[in-house]
N, C-alpha and C. Protein backbone atom coordinates (compact mmCIF):
# COMPACT_ATOMS: atom_id res chain seq x y z
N UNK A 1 128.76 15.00 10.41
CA UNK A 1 129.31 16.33 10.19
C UNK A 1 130.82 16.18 10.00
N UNK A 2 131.53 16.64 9.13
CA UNK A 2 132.49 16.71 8.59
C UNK A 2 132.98 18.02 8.79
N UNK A 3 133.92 18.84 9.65
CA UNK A 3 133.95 19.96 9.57
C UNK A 3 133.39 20.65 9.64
N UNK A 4 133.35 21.42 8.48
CA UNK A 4 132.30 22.48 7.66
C UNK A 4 130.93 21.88 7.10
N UNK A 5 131.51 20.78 6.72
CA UNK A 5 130.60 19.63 5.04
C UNK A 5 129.56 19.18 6.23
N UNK A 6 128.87 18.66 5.49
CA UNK A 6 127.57 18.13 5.82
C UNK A 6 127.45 16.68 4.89
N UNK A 7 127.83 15.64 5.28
CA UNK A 7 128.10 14.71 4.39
C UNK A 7 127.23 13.43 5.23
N UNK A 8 125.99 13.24 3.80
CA UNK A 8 125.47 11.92 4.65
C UNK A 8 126.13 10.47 3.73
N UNK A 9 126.28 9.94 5.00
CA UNK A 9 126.50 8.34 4.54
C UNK A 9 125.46 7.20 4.95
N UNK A 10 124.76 6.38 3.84
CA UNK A 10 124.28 5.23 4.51
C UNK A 10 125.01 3.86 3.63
N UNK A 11 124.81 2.93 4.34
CA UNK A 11 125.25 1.73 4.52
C UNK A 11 124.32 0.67 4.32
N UNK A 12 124.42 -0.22 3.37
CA UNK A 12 123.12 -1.52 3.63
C UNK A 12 123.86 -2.57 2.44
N UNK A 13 123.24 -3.63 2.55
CA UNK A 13 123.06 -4.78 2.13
C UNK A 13 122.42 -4.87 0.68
N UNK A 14 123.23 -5.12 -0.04
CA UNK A 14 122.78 -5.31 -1.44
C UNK A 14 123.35 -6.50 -2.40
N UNK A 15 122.24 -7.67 -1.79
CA UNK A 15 122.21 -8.80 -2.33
C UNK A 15 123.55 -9.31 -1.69
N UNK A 16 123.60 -9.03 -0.53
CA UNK A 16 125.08 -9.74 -0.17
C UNK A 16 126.38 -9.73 -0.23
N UNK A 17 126.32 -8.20 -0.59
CA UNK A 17 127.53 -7.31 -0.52
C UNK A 17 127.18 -5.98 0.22
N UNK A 18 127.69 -5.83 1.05
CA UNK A 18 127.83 -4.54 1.47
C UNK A 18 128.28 -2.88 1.39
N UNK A 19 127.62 -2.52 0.91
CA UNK A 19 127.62 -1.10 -0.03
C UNK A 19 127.77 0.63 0.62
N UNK A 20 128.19 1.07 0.67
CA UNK A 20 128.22 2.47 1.01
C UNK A 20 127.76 3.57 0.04
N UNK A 21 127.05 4.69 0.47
CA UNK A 21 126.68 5.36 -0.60
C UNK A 21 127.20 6.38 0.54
N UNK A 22 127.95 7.57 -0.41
CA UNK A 22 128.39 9.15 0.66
C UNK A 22 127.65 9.79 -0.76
N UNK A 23 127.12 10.94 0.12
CA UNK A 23 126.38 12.16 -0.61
C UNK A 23 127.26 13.23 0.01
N UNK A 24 127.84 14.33 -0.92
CA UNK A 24 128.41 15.28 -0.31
C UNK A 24 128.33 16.47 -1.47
N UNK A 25 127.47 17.59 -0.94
CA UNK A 25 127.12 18.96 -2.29
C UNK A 25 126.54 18.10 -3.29
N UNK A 26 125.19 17.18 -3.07
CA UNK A 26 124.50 16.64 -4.00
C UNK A 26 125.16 15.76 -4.53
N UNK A 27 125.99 15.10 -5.12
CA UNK A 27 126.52 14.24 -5.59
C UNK A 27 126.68 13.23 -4.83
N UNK A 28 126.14 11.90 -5.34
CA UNK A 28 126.27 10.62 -4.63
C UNK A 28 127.44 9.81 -4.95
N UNK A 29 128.23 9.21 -4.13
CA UNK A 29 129.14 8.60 -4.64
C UNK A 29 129.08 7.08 -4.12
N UNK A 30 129.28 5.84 -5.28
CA UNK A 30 129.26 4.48 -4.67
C UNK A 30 130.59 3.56 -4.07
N UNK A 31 130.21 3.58 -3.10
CA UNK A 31 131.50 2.90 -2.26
C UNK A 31 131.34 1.11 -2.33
N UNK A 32 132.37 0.52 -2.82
CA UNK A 32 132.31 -1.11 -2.45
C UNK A 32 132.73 -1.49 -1.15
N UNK A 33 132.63 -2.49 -0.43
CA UNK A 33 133.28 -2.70 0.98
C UNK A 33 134.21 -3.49 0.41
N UNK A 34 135.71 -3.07 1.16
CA UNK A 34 136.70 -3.28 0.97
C UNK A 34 136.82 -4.95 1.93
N UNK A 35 136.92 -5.79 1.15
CA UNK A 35 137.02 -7.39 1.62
C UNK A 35 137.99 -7.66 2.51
N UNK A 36 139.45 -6.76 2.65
CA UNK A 36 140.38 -7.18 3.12
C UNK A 36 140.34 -6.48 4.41
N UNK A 37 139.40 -5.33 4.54
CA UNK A 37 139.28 -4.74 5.91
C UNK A 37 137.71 -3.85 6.11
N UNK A 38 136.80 -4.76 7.56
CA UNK A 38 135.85 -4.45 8.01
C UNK A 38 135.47 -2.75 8.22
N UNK A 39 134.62 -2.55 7.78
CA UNK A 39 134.27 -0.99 8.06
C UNK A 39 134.86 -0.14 7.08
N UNK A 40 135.80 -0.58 5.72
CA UNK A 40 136.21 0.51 4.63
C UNK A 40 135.30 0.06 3.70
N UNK A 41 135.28 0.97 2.83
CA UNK A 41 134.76 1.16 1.21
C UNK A 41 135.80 1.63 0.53
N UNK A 42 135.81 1.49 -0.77
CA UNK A 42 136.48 2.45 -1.39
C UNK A 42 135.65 2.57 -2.86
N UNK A 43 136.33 3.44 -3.45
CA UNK A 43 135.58 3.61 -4.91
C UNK A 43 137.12 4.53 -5.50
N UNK A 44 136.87 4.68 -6.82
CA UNK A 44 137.59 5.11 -7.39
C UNK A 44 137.50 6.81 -7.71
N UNK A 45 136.20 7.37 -7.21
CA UNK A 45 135.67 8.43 -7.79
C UNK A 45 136.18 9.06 -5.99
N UNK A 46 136.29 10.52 -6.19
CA UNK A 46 136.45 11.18 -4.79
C UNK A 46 136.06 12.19 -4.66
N UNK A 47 135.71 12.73 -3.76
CA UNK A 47 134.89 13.96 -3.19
C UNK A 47 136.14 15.55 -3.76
N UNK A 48 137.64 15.01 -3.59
CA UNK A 48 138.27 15.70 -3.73
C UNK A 48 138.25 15.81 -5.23
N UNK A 49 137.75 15.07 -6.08
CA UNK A 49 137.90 15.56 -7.65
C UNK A 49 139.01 15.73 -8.45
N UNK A 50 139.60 14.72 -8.23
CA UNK A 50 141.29 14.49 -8.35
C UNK A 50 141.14 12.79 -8.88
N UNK A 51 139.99 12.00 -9.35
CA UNK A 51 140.04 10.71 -9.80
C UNK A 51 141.05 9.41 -9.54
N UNK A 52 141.58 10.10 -8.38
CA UNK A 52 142.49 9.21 -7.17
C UNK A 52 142.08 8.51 -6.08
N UNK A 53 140.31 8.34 -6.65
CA UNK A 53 139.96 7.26 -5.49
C UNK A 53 139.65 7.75 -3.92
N UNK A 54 138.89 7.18 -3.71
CA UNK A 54 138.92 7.39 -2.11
C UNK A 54 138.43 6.28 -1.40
N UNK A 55 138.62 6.47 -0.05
CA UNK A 55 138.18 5.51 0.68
C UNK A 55 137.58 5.88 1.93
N UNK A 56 136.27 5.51 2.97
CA UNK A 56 135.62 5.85 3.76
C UNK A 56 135.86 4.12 4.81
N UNK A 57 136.31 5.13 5.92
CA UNK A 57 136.82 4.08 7.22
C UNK A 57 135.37 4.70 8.16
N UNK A 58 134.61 3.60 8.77
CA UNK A 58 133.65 3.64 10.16
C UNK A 58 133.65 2.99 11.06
N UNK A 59 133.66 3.86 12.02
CA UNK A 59 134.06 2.73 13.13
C UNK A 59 132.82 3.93 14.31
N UNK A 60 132.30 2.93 14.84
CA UNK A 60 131.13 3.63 15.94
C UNK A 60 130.69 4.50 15.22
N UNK A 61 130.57 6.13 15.68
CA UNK A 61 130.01 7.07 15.18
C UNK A 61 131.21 7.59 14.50
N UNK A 62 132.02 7.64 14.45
CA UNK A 62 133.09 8.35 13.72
C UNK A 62 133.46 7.70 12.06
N UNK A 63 133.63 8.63 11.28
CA UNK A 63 133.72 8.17 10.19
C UNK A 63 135.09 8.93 9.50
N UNK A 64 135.93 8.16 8.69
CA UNK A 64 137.13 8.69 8.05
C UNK A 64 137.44 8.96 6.63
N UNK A 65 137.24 10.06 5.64
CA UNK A 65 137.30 9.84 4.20
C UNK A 65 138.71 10.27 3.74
N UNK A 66 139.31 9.52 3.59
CA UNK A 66 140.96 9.22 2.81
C UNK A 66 141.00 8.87 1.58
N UNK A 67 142.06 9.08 0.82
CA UNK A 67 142.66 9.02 -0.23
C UNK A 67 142.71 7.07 0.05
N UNK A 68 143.09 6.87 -1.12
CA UNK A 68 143.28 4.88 -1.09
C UNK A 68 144.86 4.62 -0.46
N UNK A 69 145.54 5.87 -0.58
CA UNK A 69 146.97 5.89 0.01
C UNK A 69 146.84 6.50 1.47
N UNK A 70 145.70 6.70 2.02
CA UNK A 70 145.37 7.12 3.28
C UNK A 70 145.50 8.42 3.55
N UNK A 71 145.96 9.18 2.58
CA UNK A 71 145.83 10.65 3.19
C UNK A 71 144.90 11.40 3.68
N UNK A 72 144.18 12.02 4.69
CA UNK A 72 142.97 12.14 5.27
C UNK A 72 142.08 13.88 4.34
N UNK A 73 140.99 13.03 3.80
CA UNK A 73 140.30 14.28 2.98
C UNK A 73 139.47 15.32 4.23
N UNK A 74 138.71 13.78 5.02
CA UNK A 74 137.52 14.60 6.00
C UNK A 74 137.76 13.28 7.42
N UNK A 75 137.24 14.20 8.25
CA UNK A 75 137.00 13.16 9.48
C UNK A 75 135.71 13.79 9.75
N UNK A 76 134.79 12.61 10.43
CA UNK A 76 133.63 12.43 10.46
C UNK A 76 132.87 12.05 11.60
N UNK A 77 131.64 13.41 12.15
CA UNK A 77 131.00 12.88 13.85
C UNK A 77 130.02 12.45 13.35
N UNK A 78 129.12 11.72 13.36
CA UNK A 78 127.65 11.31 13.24
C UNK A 78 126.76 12.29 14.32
N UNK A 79 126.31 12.56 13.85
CA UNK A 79 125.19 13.77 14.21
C UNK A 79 124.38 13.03 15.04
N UNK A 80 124.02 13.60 16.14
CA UNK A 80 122.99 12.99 17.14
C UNK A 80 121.52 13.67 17.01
């Protein structure tokens, strides 16, 4: 849960890269895992619709969706 948003994220293994997919208002978006730091993705495409990229930080249940310059779009509880 994101706020307001309702944003699912899953995470898995694809062929040995590690992949993120965020769904948010139907639209799927593909995240790469960022090599230089555990638990980000980024992609170039963003929820904000501004083609400035974004990036998704996880750590435990909490999840972070930022700009690639870190400005914070959404912060994120994992739903129990």
């Amino acid at each position: 849960q994101c706020g307001d948003k309702t944003i699912h994220i899953a995470v898995h293994n694809h062929e040995g890269e590690i992949e993120a997919h965020l769904t948010a208002d139907d639209i799927t978006y593909d995240l790469n895992q960022d090599v230089q730091s555990e638990g980000r993705f980024t992609t170039d495409d963003s929820i904000a619709g501004d083609d400035k990229g974004m990036a998704l930080t996880i750590d435990g249940d909490k999840a972070k969706i930022t700009t690639l310059d870190d400005t914070v779009i959404a912060e994120c509880t994992k739903a129990s």
